[in-house]
PDB file of N, CA and C in Angstrom:
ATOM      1  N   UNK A   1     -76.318 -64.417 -34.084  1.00  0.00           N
ATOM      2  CA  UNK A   1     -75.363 -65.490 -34.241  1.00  0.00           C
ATOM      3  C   UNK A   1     -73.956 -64.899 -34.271  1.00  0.00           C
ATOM      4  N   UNK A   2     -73.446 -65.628 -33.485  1.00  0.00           N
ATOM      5  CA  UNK A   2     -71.786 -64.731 -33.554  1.00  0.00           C
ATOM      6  C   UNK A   2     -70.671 -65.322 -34.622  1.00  0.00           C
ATOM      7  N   UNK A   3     -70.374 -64.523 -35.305  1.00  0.00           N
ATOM      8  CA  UNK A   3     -69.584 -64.641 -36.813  1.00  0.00           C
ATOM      9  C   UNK A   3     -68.476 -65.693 -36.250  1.00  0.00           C
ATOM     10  N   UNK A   4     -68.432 -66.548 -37.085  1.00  0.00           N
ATOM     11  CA  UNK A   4     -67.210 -68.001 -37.622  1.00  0.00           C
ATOM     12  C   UNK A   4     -65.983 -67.022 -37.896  1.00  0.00           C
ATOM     13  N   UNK A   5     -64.844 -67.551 -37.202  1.00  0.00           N
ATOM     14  CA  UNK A   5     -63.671 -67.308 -37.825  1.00  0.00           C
ATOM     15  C   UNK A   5     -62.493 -68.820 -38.126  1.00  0.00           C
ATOM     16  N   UNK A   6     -61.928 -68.342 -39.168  1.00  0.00           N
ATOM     17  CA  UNK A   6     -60.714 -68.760 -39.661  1.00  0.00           C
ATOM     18  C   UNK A   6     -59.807 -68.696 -38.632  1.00  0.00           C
ATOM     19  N   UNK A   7     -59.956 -69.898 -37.828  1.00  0.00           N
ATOM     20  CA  UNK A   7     -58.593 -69.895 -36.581  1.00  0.00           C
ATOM     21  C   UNK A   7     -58.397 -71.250 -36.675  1.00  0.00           C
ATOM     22  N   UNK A   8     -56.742 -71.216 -36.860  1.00  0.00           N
ATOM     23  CA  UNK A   8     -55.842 -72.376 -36.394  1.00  0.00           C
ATOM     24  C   UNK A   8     -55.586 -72.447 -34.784  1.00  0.00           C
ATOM     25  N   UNK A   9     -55.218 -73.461 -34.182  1.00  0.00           N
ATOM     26  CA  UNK A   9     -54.177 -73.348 -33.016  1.00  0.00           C
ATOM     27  C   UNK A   9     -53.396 -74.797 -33.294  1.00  0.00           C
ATOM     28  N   UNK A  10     -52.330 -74.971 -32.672  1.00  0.00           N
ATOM     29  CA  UNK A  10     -51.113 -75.877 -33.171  1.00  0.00           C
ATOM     30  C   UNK A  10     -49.955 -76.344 -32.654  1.00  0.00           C
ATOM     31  N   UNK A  11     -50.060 -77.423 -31.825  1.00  0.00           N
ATOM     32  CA  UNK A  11     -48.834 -77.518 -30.966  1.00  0.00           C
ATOM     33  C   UNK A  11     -47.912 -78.657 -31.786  1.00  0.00           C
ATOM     34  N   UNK A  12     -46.533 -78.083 -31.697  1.00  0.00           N
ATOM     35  CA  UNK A  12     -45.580 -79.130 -32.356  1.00  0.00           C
ATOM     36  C   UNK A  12     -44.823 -79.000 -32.615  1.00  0.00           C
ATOM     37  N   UNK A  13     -43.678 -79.670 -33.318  1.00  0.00           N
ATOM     38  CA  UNK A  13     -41.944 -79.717 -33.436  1.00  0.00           C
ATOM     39  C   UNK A  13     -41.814 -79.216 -34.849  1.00  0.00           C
ATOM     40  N   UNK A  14     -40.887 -78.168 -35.324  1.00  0.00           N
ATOM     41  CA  UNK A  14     -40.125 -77.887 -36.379  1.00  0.00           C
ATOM     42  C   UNK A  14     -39.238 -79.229 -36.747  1.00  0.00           C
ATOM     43  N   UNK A  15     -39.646 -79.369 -38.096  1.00  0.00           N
ATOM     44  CA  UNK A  15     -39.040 -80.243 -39.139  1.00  0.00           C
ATOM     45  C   UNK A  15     -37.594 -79.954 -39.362  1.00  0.00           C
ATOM     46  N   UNK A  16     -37.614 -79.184 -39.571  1.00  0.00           N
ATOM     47  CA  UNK A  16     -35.894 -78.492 -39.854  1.00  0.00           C
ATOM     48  C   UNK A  16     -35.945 -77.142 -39.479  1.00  0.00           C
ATOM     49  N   UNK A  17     -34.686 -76.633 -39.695  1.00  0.00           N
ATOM     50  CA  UNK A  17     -34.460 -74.880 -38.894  1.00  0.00           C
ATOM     51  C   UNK A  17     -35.486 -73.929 -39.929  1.00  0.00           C
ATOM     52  N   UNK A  18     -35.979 -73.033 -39.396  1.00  0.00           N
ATOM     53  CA  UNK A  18     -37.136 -72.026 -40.577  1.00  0.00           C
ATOM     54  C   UNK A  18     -36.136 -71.556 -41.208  1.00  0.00           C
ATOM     55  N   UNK A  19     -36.714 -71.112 -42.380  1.00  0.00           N
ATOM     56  CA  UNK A  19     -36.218 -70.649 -43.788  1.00  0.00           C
ATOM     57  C   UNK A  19     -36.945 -68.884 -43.893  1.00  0.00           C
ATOM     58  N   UNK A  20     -35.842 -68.064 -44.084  1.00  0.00           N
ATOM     59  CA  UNK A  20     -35.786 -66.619 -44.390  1.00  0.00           C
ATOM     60  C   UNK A  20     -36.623 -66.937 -46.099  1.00  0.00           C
ATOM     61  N   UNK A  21     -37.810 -66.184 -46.310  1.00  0.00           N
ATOM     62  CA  UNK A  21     -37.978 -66.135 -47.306  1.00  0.00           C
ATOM     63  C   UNK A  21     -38.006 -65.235 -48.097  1.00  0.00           C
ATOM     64  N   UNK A  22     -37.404 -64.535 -49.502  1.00  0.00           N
ATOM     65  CA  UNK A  22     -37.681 -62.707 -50.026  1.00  0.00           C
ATOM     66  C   UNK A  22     -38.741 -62.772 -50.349  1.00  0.00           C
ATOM     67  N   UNK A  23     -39.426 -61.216 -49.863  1.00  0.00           N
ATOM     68  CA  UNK A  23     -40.465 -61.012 -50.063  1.00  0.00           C
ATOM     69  C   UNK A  23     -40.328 -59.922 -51.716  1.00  0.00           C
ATOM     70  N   UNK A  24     -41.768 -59.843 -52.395  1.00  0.00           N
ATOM     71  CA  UNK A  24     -41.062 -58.945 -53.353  1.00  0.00           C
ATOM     72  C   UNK A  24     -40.929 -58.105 -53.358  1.00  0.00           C
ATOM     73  N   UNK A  25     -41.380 -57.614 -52.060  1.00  0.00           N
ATOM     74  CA  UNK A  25     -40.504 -56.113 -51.644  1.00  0.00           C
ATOM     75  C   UNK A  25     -39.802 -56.142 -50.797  1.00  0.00           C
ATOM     76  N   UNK A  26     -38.654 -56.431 -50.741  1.00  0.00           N
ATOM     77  CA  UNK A  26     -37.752 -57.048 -49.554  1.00  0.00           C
ATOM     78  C   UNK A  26     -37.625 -55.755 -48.319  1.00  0.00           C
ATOM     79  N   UNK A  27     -38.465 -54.005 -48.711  1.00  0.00           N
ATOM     80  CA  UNK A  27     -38.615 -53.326 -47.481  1.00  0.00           C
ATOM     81  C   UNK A  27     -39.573 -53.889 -46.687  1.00  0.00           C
ATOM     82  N   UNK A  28     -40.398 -54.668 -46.919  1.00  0.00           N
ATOM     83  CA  UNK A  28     -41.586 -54.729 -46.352  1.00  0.00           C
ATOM     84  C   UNK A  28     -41.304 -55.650 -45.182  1.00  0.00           C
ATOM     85  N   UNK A  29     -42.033 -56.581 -45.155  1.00  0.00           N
ATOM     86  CA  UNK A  29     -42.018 -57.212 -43.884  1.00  0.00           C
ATOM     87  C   UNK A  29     -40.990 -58.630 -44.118  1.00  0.00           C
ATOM     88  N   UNK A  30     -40.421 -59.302 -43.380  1.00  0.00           N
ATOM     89  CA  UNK A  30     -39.545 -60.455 -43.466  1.00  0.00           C
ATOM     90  C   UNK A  30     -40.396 -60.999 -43.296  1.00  0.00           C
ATOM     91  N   UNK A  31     -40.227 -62.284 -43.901  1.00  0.00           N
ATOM     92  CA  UNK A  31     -41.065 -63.563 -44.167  1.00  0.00           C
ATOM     93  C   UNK A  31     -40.377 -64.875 -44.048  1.00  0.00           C
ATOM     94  N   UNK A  32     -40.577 -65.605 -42.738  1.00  0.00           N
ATOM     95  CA  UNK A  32     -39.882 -67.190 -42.544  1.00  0.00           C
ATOM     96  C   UNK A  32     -40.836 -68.272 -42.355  1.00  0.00           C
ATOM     97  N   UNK A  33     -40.809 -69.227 -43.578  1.00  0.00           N
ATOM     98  CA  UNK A  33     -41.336 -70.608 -43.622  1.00  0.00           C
ATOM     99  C   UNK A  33     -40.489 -71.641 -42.457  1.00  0.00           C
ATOM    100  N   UNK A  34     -41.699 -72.159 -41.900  1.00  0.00           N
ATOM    101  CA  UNK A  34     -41.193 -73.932 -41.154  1.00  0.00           C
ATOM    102  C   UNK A  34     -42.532 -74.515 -41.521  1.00  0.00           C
ATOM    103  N   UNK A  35     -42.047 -75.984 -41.127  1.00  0.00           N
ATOM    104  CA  UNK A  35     -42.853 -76.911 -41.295  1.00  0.00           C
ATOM    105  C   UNK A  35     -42.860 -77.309 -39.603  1.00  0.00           C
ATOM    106  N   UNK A  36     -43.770 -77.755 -39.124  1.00  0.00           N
ATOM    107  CA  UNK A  36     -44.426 -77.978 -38.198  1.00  0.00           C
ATOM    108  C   UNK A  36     -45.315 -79.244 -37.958  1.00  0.00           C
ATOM    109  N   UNK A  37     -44.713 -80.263 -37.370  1.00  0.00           N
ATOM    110  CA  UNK A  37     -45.197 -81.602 -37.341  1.00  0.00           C
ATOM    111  C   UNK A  37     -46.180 -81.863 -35.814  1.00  0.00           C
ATOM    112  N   UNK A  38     -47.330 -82.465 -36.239  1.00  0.00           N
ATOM    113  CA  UNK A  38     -48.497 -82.358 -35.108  1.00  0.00           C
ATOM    114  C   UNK A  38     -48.106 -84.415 -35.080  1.00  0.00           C
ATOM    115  N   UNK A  39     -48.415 -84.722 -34.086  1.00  0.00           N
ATOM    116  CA  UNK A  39     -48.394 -86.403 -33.854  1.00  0.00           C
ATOM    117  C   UNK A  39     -49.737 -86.258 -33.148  1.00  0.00           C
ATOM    118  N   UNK A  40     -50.332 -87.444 -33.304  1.00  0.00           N
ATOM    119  CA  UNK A  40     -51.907 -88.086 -32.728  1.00  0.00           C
ATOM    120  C   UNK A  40     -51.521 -89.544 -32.329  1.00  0.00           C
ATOM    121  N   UNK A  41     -51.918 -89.755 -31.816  1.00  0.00           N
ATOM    122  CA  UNK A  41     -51.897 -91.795 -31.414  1.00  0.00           C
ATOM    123  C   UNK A  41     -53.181 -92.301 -30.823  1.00  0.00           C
ATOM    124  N   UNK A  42     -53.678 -93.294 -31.514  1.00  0.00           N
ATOM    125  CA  UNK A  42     -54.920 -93.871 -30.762  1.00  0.00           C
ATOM    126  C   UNK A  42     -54.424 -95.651 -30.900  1.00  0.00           C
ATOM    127  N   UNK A  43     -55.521 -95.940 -30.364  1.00  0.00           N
ATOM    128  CA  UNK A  43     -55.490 -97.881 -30.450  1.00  0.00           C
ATOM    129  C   UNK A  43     -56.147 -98.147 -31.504  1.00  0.00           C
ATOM    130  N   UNK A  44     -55.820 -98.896 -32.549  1.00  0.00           N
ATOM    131  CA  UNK A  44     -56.482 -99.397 -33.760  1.00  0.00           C
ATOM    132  C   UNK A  44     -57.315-100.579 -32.730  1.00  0.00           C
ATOM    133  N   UNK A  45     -58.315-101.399 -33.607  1.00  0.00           N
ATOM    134  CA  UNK A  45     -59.302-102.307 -33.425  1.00  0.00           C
ATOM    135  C   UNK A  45     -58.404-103.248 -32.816  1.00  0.00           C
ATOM    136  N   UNK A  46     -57.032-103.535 -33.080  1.00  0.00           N
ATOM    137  CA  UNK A  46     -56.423-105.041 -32.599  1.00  0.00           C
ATOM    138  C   UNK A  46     -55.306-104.205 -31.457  1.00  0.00           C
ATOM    139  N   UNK A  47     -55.877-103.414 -30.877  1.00  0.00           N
ATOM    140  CA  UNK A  47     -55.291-102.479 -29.742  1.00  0.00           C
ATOM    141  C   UNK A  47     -54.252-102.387 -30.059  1.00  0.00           C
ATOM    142  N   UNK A  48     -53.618-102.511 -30.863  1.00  0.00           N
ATOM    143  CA  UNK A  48     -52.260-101.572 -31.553  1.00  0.00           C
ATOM    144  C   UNK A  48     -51.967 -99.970 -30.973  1.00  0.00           C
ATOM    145  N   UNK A  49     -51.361 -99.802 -31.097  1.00  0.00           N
ATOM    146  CA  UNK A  49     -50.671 -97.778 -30.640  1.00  0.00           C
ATOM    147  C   UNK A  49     -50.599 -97.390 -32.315  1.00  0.00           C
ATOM    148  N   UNK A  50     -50.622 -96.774 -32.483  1.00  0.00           N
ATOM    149  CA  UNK A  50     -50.497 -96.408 -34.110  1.00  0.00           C
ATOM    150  C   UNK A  50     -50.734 -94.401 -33.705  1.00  0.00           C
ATOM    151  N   UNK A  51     -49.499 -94.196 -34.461  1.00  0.00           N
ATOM    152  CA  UNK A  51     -48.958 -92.800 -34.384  1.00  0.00           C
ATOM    153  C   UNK A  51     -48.975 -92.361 -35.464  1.00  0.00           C
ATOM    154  N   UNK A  52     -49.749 -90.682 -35.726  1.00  0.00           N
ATOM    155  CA  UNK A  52     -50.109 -90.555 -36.788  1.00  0.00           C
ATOM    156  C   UNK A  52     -49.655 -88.967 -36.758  1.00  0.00           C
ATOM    157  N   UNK A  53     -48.293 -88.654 -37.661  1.00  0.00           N
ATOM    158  CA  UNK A  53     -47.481 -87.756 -37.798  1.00  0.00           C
ATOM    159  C   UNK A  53     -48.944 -86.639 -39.267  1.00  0.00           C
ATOM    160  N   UNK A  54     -48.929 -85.408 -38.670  1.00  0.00           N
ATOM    161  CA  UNK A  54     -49.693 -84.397 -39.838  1.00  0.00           C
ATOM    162  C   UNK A  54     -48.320 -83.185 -40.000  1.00  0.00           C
ATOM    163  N   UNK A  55     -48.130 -83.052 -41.154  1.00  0.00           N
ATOM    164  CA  UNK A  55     -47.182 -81.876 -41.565  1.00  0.00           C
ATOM    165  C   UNK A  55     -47.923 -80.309 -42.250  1.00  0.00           C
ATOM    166  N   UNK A  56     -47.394 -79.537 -41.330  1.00  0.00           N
ATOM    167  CA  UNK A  56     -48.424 -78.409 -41.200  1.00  0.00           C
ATOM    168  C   UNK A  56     -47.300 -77.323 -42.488  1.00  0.00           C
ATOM    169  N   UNK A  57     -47.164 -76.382 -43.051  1.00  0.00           N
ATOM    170  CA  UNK A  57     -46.839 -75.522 -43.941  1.00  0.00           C
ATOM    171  C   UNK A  57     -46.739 -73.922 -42.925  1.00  0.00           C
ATOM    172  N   UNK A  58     -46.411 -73.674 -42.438  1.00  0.00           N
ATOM    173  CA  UNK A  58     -46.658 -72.235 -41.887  1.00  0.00           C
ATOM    174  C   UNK A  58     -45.560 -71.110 -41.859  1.00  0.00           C
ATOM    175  N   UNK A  59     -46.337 -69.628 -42.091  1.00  0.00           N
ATOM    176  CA  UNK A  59     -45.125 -68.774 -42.668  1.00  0.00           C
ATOM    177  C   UNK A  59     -45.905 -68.112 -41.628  1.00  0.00           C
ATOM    178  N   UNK A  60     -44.706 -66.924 -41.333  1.00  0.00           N
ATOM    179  CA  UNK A  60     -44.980 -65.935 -40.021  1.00  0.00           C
ATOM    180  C   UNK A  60     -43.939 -64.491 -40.777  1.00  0.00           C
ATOM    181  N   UNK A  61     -44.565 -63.283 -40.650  1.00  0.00           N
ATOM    182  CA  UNK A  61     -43.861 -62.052 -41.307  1.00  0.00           C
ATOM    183  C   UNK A  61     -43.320 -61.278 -40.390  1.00  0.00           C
ATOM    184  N   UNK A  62     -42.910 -60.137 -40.063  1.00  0.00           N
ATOM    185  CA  UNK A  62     -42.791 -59.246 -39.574  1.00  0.00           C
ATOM    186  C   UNK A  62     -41.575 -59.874 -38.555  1.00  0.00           C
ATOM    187  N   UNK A  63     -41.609 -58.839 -37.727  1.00  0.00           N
ATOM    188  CA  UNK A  63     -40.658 -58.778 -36.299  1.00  0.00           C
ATOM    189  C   UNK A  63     -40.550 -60.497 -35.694  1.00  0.00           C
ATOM    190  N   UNK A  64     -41.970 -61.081 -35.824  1.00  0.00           N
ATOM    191  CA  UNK A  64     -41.996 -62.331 -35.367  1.00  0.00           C
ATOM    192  C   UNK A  64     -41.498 -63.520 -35.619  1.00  0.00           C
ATOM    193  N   UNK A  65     -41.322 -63.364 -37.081  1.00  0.00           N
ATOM    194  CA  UNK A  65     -40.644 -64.129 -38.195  1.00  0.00           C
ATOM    195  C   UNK A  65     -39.069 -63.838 -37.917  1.00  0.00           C
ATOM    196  N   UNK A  66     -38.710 -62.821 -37.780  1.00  0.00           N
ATOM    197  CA  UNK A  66     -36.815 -62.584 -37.206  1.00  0.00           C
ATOM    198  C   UNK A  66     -37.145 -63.089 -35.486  1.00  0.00           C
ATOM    199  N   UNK A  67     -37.961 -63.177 -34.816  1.00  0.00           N
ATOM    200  CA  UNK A  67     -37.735 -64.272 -33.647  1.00  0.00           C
ATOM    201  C   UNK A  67     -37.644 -65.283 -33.986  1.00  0.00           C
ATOM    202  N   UNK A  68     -38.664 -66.489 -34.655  1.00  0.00           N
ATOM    203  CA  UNK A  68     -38.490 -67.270 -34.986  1.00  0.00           C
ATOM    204  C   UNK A  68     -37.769 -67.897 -35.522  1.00  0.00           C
ATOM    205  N   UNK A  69     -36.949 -66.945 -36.346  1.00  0.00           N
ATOM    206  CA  UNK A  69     -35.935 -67.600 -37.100  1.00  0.00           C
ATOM    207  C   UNK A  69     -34.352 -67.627 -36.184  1.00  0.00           C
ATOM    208  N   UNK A  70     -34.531 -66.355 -35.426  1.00  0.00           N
ATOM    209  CA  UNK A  70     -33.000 -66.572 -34.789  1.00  0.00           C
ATOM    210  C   UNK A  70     -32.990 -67.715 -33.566  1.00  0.00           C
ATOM    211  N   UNK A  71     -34.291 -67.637 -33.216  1.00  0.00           N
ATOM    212  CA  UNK A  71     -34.292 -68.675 -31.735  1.00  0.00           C
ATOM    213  C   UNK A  71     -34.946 -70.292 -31.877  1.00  0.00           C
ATOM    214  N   UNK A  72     -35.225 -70.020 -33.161  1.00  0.00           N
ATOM    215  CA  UNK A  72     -35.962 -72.169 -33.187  1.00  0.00           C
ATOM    216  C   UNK A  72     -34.602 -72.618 -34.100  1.00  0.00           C
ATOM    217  N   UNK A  73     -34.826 -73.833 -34.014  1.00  0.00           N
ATOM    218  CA  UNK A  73     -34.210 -75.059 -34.834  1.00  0.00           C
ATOM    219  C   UNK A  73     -34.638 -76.015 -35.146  1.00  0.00           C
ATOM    220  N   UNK A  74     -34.243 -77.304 -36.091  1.00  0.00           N
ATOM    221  CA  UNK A  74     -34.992 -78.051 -36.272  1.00  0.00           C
ATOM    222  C   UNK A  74     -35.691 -78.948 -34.672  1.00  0.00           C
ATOM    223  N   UNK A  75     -36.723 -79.666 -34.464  1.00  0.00           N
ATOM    224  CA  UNK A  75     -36.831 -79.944 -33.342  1.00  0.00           C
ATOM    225  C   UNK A  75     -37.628 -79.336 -31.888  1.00  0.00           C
ATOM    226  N   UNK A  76     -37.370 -77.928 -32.559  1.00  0.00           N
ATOM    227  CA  UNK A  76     -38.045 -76.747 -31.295  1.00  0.00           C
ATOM    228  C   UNK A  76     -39.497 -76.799 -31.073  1.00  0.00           C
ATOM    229  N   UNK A  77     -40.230 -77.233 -30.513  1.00  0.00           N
ATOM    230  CA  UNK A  77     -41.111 -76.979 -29.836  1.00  0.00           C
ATOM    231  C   UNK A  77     -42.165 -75.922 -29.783  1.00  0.00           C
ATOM    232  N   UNK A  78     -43.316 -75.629 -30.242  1.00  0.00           N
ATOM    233  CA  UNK A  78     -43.848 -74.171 -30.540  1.00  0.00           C
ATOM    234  C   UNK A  78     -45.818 -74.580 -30.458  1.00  0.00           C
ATOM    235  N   UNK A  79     -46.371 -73.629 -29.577  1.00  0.00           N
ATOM    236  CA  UNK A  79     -47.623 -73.247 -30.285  1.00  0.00           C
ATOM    237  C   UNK A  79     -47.924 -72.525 -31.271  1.00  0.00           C
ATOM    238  N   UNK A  80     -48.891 -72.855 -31.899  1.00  0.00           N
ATOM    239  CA  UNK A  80     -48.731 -71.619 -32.588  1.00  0.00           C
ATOM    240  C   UNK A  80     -50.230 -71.224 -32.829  1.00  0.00           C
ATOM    241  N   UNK A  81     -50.250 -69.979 -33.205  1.00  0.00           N
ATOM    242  CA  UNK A  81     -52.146 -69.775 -33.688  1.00  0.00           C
ATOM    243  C   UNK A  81     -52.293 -68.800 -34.753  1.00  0.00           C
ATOM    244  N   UNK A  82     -53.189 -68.991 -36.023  1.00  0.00           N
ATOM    245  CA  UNK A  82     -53.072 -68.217 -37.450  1.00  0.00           C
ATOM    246  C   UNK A  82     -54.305 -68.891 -37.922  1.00  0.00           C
ATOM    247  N   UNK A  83     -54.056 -68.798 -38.951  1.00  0.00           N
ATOM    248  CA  UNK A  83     -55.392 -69.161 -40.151  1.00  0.00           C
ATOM    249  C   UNK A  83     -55.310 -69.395 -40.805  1.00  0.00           C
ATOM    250  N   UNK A  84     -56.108 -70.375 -41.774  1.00  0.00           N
ATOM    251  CA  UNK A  84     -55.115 -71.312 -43.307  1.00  0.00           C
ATOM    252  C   UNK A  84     -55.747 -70.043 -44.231  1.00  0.00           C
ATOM    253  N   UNK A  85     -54.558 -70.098 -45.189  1.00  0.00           N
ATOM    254  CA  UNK A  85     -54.651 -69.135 -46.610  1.00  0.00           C
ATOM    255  C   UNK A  85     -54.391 -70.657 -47.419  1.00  0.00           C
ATOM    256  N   UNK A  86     -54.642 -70.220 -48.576  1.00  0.00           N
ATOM    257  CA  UNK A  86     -54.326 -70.669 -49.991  1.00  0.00           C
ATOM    258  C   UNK A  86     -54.188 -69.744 -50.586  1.00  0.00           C
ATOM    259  N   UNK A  87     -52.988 -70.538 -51.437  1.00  0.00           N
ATOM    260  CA  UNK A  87     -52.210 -69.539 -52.760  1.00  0.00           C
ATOM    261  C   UNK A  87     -52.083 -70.648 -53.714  1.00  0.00           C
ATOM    262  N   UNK A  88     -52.454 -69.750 -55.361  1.00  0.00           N
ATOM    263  CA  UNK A  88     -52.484 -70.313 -56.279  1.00  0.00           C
ATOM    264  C   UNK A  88     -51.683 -70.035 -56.863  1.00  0.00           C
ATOM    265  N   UNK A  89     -50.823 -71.418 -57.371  1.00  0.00           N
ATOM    266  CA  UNK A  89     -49.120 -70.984 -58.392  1.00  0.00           C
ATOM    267  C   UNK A  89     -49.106 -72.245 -59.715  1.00  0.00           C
ATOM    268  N   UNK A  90     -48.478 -71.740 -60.412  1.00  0.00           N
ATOM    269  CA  UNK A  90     -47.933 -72.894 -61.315  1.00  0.00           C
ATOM    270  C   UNK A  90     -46.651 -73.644 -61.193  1.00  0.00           C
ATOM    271  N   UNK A  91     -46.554 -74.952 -61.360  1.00  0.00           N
ATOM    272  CA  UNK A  91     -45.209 -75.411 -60.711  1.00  0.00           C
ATOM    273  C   UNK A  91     -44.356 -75.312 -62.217  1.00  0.00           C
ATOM    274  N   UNK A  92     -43.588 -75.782 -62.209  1.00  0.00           N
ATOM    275  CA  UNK A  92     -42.588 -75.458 -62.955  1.00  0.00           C
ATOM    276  C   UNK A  92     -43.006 -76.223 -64.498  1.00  0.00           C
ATOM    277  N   UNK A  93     -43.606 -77.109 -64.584  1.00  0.00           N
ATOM    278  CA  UNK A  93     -44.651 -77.620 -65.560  1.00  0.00           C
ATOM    279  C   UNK A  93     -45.696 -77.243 -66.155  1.00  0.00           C
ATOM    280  N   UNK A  94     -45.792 -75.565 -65.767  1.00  0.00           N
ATOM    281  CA  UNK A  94     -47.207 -74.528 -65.901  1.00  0.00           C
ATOM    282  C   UNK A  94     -48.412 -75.529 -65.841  1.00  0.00           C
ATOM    283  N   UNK A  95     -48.530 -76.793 -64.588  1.00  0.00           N
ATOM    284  CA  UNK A  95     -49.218 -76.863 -63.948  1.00  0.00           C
ATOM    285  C   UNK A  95     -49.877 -76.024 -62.816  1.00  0.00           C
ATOM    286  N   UNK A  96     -51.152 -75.847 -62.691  1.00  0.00           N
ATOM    287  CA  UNK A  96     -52.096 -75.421 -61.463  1.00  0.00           C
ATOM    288  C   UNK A  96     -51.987 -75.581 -60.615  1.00  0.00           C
ATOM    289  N   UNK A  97     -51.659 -75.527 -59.273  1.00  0.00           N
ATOM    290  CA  UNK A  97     -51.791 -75.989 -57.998  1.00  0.00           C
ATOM    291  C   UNK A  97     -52.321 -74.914 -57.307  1.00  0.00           C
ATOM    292  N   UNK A  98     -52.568 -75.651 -56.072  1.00  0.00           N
ATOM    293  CA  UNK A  98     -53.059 -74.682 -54.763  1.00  0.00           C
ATOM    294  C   UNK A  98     -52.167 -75.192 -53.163  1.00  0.00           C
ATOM    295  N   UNK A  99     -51.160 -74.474 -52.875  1.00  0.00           N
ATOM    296  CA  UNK A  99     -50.582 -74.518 -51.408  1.00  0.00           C
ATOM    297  C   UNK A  99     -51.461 -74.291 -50.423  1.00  0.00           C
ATOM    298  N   UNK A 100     -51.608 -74.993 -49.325  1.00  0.00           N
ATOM    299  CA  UNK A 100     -52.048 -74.694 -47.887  1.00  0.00           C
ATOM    300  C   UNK A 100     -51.207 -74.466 -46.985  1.00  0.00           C
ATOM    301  N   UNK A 101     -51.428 -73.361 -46.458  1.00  0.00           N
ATOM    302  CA  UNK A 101     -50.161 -72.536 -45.390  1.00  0.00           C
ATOM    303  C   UNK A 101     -51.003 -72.370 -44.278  1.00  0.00           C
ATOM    304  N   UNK A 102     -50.460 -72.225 -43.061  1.00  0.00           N
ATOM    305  CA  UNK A 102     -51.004 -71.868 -41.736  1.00  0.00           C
ATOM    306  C   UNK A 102     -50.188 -70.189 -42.136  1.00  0.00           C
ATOM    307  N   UNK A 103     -51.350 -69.156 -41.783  1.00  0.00           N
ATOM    308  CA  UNK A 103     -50.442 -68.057 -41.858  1.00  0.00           C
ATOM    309  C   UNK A 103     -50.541 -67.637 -40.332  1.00  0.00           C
ATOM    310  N   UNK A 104     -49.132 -67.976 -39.681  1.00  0.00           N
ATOM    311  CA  UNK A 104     -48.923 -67.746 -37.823  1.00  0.00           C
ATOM    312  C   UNK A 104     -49.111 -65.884 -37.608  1.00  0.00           C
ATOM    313  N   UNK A 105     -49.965 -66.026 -36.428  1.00  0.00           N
ATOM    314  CA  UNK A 105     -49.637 -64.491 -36.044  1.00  0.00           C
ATOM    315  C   UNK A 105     -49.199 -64.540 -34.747  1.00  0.00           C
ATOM    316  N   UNK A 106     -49.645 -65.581 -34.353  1.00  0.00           N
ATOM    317  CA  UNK A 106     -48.824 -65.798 -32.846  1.00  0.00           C
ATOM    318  C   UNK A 106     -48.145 -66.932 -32.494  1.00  0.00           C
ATOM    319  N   UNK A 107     -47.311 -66.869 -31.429  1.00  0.00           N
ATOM    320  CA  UNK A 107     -46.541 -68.294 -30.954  1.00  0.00           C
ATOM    321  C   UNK A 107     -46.018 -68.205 -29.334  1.00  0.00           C
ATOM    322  N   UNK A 108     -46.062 -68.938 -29.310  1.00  0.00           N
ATOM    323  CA  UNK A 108     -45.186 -69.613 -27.844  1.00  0.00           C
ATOM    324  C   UNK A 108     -44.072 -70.663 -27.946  1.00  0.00           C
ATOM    325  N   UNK A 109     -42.964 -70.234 -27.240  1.00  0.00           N
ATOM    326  CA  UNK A 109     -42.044 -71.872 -26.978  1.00  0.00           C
ATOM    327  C   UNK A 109     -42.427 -72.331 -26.085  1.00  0.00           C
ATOM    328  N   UNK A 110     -42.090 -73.906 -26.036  1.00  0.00           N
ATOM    329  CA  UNK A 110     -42.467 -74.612 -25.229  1.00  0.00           C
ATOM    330  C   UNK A 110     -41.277 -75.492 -24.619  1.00  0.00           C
ATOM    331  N   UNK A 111     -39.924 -75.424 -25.093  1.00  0.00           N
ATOM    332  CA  UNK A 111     -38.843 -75.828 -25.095  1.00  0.00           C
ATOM    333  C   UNK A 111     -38.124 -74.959 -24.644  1.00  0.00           C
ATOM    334  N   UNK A 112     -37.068 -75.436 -24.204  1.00  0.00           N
ATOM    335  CA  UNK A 112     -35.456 -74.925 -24.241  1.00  0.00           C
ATOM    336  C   UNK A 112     -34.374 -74.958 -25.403  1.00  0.00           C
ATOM    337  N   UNK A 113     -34.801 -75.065 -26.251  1.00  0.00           N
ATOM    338  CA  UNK A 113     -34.302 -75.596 -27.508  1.00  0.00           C
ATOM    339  C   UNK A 113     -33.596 -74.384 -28.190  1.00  0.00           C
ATOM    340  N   UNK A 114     -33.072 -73.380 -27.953  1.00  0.00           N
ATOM    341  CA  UNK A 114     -33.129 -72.291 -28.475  1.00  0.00           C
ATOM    342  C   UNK A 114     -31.893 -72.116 -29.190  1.00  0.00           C
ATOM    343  N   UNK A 115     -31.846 -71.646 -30.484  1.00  0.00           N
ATOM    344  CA  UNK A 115     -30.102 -71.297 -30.930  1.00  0.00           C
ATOM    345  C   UNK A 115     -29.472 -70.928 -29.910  1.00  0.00           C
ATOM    346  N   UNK A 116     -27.898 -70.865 -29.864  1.00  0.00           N
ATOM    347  CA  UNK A 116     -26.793 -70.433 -29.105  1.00  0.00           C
ATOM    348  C   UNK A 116     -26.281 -69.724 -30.071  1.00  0.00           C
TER     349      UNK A 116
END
């Protein structure tokens, strides 16, 4: 049987421009968050169009993450392909939570959209 993997793939528009994030070792690798919006549309029962926006979480490190960040904007256009992580934090209420992130290792543009 050939082993299951943890793979995303992901086509869609940046929410706003990605965000430089510190890492806690700020030698290590650079780290930039975007959000990444997927749209679906089907016909409901009374043949309606009904558009159905999913907001994706995804961080990308290294060399790829300083592409991403100098050349997208909000709006830009991107495949992308990674694997969901979860991370466990307390919010500021030393409540529990659990984040879902796409962690990107690869991408494509699909636009012209590019900073100037």
């Amino acid at each position: 049987m050939t082993q299951l993997q943890n793979h995303v793939q992901l086509i869609g528009n940046l929410g706003q421009a990605p965000e430089r994030i510190a890492t806690k070792n700020d030698i290590e690798d650079t780290m930039v968050r975007f959000r990444l919006a997927t749209n679906e549309t089907y016909l409901n029962k009374n043949n309606e169009r009904i558009e159905n926006t999913q907001w994706h979480n995804c961080v990308i490190f290294g060399k790829k993450a300083e592409i991403i960040e100098q050349y997208c904007d909000k709006g830009s256009k991107l495949a992308v392909q990674g694997k969901i992580s979860y991370r466990q934090y307390q919010d500021k209420d030393g409540v529990n939570r659990i984040a879902t992130n796409i962690q990107v290792y690869d991408f494509m543009f699909l636009d012209n959209k590019s900073k100037q």
